[in-house]
PDB file of N, CA and C in Angstrom:
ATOM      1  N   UNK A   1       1.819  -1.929 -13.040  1.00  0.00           N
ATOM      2  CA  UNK A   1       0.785  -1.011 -13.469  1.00  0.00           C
ATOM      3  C   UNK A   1       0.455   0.030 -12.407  1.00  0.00           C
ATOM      4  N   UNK A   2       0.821  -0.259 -10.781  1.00  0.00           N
ATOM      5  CA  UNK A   2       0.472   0.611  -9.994  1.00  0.00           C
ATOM      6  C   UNK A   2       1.629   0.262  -8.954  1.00  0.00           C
ATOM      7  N   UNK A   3       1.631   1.312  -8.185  1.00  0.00           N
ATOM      8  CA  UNK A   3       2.580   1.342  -7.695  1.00  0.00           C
ATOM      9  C   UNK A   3       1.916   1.064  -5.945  1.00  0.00           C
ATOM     10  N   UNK A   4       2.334   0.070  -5.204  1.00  0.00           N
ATOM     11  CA  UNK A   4       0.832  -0.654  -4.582  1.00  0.00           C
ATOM     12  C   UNK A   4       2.124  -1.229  -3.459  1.00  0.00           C
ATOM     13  N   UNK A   5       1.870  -0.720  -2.136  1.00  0.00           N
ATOM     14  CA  UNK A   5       2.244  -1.310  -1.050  1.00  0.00           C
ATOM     15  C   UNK A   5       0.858  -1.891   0.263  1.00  0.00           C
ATOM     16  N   UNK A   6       1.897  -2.636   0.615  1.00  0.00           N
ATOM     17  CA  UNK A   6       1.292  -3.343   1.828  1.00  0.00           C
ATOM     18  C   UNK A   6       1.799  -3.080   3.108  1.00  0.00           C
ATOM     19  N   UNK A   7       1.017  -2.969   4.329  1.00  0.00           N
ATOM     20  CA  UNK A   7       1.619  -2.477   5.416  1.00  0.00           C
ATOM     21  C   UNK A   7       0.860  -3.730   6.525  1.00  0.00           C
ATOM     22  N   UNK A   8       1.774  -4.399   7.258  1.00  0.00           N
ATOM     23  CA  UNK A   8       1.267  -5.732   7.561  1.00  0.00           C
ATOM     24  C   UNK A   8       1.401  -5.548   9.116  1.00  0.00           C
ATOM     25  N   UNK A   9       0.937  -4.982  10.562  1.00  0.00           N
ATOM     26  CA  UNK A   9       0.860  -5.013  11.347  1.00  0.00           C
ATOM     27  C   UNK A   9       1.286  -6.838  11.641  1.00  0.00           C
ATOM     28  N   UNK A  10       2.826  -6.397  12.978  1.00  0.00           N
ATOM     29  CA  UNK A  10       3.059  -7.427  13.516  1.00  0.00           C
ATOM     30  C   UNK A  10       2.374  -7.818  14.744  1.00  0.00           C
ATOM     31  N   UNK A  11       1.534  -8.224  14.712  1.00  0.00           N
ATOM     32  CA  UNK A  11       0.387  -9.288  15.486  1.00  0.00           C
ATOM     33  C   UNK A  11      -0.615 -10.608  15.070  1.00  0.00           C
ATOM     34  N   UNK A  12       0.064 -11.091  15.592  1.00  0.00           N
ATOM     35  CA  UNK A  12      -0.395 -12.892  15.063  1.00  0.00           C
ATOM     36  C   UNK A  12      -1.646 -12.877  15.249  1.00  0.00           C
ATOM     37  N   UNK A  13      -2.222 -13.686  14.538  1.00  0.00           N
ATOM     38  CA  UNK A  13      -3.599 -13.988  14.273  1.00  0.00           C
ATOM     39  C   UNK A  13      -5.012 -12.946  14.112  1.00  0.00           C
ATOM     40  N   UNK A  14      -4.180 -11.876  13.522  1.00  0.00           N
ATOM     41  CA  UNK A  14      -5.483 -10.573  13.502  1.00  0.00           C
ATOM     42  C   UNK A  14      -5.739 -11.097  11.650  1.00  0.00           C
ATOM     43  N   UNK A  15      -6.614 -11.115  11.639  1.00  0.00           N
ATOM     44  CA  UNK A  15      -7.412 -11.227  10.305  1.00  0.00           C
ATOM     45  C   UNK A  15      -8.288  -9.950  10.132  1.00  0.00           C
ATOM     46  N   UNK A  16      -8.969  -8.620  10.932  1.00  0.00           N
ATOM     47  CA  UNK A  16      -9.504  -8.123  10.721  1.00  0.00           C
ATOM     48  C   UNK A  16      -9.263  -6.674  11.380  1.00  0.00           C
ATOM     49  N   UNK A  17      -9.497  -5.701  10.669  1.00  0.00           N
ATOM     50  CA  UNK A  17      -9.097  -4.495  11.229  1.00  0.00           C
ATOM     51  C   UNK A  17      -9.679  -4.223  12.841  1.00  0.00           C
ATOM     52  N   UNK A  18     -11.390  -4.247  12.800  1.00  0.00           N
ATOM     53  CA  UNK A  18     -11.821  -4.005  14.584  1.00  0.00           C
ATOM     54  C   UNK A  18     -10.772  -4.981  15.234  1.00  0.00           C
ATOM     55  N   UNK A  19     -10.489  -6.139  14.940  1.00  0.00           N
ATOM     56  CA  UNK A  19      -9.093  -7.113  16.380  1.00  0.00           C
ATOM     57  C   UNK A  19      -8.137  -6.172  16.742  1.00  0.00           C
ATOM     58  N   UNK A  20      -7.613  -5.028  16.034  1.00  0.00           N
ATOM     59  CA  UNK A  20      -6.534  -4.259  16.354  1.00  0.00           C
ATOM     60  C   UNK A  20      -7.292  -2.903  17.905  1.00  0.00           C
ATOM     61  N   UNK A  21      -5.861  -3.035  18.647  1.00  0.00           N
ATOM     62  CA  UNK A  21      -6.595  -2.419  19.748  1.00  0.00           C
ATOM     63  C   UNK A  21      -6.849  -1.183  19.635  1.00  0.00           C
ATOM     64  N   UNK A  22      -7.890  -0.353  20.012  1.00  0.00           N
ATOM     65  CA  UNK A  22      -7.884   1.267  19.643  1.00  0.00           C
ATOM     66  C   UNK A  22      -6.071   1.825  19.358  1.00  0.00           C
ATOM     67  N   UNK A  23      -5.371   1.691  19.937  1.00  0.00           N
ATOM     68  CA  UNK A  23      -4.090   2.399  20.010  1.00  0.00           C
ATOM     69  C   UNK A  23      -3.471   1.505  19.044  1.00  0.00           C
ATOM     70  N   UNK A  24      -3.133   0.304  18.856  1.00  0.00           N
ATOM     71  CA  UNK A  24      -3.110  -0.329  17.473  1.00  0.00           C
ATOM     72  C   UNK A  24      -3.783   0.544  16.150  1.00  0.00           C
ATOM     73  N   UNK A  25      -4.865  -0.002  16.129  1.00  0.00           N
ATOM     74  CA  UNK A  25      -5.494   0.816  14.923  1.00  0.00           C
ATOM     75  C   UNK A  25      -5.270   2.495  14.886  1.00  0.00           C
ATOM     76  N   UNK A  26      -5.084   3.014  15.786  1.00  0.00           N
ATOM     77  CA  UNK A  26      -4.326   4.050  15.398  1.00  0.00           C
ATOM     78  C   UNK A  26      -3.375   4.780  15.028  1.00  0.00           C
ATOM     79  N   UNK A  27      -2.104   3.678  15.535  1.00  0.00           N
ATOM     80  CA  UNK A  27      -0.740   3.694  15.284  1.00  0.00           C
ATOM     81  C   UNK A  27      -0.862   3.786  13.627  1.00  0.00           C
ATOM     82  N   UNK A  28      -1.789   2.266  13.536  1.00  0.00           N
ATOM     83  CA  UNK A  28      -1.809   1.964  11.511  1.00  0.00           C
ATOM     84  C   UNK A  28      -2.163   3.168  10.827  1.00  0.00           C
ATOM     85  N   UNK A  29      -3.331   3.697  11.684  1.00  0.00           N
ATOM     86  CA  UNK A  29      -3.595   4.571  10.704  1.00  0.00           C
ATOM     87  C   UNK A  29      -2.749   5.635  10.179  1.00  0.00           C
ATOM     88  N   UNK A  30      -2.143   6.169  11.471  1.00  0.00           N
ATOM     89  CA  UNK A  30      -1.494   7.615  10.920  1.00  0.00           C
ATOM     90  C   UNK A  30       0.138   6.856  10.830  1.00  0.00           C
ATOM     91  N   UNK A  31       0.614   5.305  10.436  1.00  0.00           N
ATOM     92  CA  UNK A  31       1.687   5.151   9.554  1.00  0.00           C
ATOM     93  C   UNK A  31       1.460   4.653   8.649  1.00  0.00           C
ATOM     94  N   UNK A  32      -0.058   4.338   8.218  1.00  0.00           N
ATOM     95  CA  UNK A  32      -0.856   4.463   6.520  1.00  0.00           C
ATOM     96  C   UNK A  32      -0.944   5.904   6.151  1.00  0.00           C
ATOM     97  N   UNK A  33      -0.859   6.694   6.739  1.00  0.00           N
ATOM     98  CA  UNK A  33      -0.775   8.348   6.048  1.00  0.00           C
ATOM     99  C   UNK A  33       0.081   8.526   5.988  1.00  0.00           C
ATOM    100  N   UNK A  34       0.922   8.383   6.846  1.00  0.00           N
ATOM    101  CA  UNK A  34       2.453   8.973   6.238  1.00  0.00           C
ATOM    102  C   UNK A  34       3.093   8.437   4.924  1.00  0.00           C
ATOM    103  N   UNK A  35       2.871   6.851   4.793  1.00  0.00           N
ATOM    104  CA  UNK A  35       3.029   6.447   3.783  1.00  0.00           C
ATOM    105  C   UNK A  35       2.362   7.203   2.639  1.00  0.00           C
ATOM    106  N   UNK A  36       1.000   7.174   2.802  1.00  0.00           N
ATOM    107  CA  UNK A  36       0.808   7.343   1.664  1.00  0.00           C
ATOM    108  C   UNK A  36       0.710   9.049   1.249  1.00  0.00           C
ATOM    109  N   UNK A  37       1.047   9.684   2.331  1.00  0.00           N
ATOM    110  CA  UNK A  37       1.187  11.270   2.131  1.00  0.00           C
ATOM    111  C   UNK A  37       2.759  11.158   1.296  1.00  0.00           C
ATOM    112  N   UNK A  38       3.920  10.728   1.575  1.00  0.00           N
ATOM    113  CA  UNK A  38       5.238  10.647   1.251  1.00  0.00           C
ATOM    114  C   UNK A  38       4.866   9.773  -0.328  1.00  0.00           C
ATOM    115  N   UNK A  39       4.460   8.793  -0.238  1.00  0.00           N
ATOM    116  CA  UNK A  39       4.235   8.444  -1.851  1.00  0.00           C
ATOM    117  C   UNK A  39       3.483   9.037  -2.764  1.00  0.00           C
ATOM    118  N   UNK A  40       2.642   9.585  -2.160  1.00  0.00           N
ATOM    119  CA  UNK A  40       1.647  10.865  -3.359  1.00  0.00           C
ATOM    120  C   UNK A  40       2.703  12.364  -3.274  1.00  0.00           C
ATOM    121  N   UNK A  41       3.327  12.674  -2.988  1.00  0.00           N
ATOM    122  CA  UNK A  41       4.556  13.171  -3.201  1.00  0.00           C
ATOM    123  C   UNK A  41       5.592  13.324  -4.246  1.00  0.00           C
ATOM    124  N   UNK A  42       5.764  11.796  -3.668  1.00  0.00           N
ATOM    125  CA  UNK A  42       6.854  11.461  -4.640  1.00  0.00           C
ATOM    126  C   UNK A  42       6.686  11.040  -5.922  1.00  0.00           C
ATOM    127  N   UNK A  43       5.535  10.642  -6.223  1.00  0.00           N
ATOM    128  CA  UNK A  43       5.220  10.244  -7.312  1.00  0.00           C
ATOM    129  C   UNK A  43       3.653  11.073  -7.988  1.00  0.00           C
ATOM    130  N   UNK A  44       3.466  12.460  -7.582  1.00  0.00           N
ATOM    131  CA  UNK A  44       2.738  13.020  -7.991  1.00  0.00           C
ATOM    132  C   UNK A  44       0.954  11.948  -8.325  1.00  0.00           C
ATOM    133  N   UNK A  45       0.914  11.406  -7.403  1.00  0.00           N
ATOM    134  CA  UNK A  45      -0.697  10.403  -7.764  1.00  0.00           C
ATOM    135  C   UNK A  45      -1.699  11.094  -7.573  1.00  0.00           C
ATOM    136  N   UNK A  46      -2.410  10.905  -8.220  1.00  0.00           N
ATOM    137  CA  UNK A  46      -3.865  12.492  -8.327  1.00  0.00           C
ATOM    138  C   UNK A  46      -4.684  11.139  -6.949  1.00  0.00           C
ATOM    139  N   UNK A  47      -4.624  10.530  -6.935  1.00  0.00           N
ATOM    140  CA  UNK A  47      -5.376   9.514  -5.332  1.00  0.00           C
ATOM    141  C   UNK A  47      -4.380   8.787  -5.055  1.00  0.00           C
ATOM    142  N   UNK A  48      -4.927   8.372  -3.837  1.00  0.00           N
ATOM    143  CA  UNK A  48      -3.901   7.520  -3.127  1.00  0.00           C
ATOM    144  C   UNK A  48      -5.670   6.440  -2.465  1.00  0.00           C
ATOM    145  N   UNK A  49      -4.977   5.337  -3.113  1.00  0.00           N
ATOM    146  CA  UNK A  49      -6.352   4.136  -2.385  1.00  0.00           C
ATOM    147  C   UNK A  49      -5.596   3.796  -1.287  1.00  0.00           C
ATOM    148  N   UNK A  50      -6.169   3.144  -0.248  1.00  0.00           N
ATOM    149  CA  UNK A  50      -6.111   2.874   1.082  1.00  0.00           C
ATOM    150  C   UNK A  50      -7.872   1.824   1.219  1.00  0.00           C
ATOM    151  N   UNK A  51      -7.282   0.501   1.694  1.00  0.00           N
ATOM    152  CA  UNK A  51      -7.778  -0.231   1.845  1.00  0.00           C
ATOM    153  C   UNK A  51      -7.473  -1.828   2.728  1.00  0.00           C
ATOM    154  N   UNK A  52      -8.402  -1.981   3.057  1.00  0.00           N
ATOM    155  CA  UNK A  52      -8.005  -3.489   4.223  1.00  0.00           C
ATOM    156  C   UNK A  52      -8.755  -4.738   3.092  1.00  0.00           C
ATOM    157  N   UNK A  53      -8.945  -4.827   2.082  1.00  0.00           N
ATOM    158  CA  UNK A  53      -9.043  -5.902   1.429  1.00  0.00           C
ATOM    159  C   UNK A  53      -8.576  -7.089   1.658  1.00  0.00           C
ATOM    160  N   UNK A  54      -8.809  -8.132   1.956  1.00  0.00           N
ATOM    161  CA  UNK A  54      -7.887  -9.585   2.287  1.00  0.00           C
ATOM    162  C   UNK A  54      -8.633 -10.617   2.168  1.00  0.00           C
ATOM    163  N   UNK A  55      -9.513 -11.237   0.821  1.00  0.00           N
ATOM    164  CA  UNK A  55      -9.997 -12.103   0.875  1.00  0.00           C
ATOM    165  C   UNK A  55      -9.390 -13.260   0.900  1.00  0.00           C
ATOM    166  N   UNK A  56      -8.606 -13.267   0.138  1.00  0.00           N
ATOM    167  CA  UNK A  56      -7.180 -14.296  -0.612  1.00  0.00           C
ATOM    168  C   UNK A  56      -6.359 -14.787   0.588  1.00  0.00           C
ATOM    169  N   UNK A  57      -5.609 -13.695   0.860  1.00  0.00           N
ATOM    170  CA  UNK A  57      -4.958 -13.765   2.283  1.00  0.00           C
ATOM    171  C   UNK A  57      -5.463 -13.199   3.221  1.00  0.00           C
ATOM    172  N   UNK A  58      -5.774 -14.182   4.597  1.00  0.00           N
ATOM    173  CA  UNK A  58      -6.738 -14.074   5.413  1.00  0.00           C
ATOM    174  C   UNK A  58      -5.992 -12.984   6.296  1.00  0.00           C
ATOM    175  N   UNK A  59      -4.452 -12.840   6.768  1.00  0.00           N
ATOM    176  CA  UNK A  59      -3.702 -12.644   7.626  1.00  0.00           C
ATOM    177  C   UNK A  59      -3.819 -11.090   7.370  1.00  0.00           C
ATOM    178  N   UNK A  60      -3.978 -10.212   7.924  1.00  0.00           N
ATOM    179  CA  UNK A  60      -4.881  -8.873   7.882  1.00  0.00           C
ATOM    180  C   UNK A  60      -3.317  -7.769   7.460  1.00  0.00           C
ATOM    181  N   UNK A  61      -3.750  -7.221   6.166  1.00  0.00           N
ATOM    182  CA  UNK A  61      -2.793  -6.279   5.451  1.00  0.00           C
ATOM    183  C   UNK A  61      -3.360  -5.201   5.100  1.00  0.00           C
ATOM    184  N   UNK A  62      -3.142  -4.084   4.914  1.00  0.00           N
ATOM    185  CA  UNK A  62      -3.263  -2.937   4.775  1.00  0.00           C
ATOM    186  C   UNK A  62      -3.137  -2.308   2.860  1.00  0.00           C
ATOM    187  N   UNK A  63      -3.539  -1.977   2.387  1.00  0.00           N
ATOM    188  CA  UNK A  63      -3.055  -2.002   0.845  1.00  0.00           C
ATOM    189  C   UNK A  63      -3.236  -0.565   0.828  1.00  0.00           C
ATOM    190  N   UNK A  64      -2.231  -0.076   0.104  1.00  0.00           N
ATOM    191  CA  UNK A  64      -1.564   1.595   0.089  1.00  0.00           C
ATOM    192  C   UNK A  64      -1.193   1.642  -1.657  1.00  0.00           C
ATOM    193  N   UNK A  65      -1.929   2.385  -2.498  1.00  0.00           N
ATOM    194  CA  UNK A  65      -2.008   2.056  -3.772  1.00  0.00           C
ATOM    195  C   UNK A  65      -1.833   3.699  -4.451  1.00  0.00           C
ATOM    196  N   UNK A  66      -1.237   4.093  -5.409  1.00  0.00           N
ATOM    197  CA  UNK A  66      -0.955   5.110  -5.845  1.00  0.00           C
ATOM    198  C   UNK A  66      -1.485   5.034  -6.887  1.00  0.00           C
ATOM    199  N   UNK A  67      -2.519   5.766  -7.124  1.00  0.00           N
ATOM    200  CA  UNK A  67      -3.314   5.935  -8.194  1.00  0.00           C
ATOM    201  C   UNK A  67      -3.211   7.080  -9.271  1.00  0.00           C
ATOM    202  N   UNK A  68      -2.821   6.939 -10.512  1.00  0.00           N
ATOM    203  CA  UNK A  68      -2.619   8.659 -11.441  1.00  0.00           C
ATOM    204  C   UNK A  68      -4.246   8.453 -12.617  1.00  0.00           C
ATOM    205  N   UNK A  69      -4.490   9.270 -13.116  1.00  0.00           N
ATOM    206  CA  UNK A  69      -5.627   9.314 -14.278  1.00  0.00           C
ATOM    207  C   UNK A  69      -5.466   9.050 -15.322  1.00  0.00           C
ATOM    208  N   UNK A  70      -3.973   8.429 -15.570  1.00  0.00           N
ATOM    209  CA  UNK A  70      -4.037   7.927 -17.121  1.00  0.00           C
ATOM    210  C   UNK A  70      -3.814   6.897 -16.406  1.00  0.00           C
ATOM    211  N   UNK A  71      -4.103   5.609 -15.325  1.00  0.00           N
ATOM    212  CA  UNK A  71      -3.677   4.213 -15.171  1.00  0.00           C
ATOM    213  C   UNK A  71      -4.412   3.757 -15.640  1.00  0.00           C
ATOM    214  N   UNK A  72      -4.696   2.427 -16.241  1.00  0.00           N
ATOM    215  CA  UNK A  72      -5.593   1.357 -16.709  1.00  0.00           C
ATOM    216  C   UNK A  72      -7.148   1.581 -16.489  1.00  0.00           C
ATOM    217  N   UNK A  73      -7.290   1.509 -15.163  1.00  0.00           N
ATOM    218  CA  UNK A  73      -8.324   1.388 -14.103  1.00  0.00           C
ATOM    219  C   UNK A  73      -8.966   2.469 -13.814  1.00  0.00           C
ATOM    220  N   UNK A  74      -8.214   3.602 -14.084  1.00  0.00           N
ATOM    221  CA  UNK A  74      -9.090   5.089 -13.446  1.00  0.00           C
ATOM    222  C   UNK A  74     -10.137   4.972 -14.046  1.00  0.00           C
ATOM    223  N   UNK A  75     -11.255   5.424 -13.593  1.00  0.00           N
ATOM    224  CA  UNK A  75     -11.562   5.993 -12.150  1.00  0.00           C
ATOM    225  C   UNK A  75     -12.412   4.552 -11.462  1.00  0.00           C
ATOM    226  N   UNK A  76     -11.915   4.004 -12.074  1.00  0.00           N
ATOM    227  CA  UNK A  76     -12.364   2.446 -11.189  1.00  0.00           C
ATOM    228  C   UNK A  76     -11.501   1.664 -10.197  1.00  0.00           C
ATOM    229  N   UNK A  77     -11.792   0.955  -9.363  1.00  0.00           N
ATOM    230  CA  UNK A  77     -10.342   0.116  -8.424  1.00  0.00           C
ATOM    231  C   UNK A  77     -10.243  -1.007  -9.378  1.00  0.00           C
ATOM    232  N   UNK A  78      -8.963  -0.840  -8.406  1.00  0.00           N
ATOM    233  CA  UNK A  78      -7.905  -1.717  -9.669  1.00  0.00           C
ATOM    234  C   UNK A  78      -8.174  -3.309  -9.242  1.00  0.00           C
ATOM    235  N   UNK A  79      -8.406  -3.628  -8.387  1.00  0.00           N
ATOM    236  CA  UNK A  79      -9.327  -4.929  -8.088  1.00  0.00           C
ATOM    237  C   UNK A  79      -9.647  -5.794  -8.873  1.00  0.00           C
ATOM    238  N   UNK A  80      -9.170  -6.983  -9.550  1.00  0.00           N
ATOM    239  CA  UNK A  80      -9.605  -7.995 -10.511  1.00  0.00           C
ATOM    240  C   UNK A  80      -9.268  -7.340 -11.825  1.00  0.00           C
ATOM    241  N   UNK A  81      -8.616  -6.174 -11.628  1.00  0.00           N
ATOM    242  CA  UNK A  81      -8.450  -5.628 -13.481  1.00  0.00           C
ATOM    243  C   UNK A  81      -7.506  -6.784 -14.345  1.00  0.00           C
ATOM    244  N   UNK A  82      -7.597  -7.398 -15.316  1.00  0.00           N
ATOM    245  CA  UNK A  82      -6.437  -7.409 -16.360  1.00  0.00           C
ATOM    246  C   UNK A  82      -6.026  -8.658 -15.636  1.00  0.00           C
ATOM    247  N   UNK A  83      -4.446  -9.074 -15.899  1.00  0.00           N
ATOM    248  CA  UNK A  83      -3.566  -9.796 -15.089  1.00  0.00           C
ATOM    249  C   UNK A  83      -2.580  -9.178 -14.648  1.00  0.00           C
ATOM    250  N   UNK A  84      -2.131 -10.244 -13.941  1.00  0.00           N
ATOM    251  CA  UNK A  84      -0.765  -9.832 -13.400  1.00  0.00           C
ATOM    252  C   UNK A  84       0.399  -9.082 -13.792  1.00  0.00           C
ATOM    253  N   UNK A  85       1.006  -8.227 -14.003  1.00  0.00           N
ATOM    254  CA  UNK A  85       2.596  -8.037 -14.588  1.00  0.00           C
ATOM    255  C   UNK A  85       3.882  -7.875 -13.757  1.00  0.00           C
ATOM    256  N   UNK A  86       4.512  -8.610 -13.740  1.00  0.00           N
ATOM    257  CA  UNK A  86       5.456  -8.929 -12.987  1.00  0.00           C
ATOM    258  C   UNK A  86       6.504  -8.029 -13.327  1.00  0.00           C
ATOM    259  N   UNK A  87       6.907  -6.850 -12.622  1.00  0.00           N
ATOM    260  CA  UNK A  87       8.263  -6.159 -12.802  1.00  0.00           C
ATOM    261  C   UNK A  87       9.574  -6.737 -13.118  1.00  0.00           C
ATOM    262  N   UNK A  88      10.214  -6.030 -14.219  1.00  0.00           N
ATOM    263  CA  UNK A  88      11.386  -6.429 -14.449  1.00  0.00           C
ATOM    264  C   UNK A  88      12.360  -6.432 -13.400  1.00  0.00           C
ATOM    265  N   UNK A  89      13.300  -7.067 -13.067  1.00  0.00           N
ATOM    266  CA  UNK A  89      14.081  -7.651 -11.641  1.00  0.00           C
ATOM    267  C   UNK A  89      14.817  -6.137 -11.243  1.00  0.00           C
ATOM    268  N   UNK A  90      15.610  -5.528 -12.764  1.00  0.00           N
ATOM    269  CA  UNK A  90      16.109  -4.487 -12.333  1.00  0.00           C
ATOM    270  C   UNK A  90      15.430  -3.491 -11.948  1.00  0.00           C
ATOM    271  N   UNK A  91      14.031  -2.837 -13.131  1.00  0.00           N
ATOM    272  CA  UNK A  91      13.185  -2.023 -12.521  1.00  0.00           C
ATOM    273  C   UNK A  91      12.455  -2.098 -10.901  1.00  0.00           C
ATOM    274  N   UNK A  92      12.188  -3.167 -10.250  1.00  0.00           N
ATOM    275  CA  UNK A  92      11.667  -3.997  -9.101  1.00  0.00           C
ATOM    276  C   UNK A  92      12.765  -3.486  -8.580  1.00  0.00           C
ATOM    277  N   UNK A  93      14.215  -3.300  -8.584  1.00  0.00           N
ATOM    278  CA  UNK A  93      15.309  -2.871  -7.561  1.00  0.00           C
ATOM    279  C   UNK A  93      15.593  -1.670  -7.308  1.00  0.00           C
ATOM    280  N   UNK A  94      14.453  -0.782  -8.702  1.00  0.00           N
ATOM    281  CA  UNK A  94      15.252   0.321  -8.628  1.00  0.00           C
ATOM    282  C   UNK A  94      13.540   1.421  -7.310  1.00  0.00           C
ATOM    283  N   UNK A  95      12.793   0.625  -8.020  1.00  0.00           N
ATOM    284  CA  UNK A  95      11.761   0.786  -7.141  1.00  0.00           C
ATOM    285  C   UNK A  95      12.102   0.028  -5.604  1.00  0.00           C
ATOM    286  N   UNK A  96      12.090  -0.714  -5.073  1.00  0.00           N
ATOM    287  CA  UNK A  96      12.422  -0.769  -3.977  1.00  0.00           C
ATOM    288  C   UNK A  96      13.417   0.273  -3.330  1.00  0.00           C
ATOM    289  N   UNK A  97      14.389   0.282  -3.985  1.00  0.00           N
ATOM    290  CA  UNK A  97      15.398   1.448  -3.450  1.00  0.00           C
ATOM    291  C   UNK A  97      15.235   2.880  -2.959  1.00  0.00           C
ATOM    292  N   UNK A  98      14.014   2.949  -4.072  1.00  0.00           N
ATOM    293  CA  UNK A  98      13.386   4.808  -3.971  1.00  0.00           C
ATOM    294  C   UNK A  98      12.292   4.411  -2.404  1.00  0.00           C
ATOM    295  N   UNK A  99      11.593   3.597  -2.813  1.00  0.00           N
ATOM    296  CA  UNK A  99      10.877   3.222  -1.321  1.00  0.00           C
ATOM    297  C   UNK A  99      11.443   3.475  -0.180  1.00  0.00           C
ATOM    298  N   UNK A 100      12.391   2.522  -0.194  1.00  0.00           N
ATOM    299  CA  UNK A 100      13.605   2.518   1.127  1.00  0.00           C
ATOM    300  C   UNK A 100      14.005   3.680   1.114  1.00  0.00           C
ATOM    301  N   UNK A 101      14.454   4.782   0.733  1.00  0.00           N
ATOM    302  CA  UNK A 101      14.995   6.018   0.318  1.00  0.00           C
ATOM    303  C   UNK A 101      13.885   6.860   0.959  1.00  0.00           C
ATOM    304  N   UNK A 102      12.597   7.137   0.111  1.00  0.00           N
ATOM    305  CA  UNK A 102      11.371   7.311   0.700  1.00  0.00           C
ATOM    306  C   UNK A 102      10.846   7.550   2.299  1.00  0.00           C
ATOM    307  N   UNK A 103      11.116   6.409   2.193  1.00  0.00           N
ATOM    308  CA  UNK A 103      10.158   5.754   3.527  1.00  0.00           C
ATOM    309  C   UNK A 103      11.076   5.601   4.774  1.00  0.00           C
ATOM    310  N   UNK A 104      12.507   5.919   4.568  1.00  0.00           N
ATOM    311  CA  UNK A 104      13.304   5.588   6.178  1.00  0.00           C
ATOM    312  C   UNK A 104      12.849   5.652   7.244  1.00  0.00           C
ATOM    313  N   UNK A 105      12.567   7.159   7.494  1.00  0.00           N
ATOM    314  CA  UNK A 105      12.397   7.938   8.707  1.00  0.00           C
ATOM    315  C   UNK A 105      11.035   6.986   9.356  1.00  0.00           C
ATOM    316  N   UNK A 106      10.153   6.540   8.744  1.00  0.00           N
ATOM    317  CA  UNK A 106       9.241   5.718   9.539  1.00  0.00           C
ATOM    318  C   UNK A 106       8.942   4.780   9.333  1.00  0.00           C
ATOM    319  N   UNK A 107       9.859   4.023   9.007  1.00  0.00           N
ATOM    320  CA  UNK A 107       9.698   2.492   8.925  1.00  0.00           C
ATOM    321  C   UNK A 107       9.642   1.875  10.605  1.00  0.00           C
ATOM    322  N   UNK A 108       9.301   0.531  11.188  1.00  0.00           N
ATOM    323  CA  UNK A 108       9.455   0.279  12.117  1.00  0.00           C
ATOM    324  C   UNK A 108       9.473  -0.942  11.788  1.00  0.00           C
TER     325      UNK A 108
END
């Protein structure tokens, strides 16, 4: 239903965004913009959500969400909407691929 990445800083035991060190949390930030400048791009999203949500999973993730005005949820977050829908295996490959495609130049 949305097209919704995660960006998971490698450092053990941070559960919360202030644990990240000024230069940490800044690194995230501006490679949470690039992401999500390159995916509102590519996929024309009238918003792009950006959020540190992690009740569920404690282990501290970043959520990068592409939002358009005809999705389910507009103009509400998509947060507890509906259930789950699990991508078809091939569609899921063909999306990963454009990601990877996407996103090279700053992956780390």
């Amino acid at each position: 239903r949305y097209l919704w990445l995660l960006v998971i800083p490698r450092i053990a035991g941070i559960t919360e965004l202030y644990e990240l060190s000024a230069d940490a949390r800044h690194d995230l930030t501006e490679h949470a913009s690039k992401i999500a400048e390159i995916v509102q791009a590519k996929t024309s999203a009238d918003k792009m959500n950006i959020a540190t949500i992690g009740n569920i999973v404690p282990q501290f993730h970043l959520h990068i969400i592409a939002r358009h005005k005809d999705d389910e949820a507009w103009p509400n977050p998509v947060w507890g909407l509906g259930q789950a829908k699990p991508y078809d295996k091939k569609l899921a490959e063909g999306i990963i691929s454009k990601l990877n495609l996407w996103l090279s130049d700053i992956r780390t």
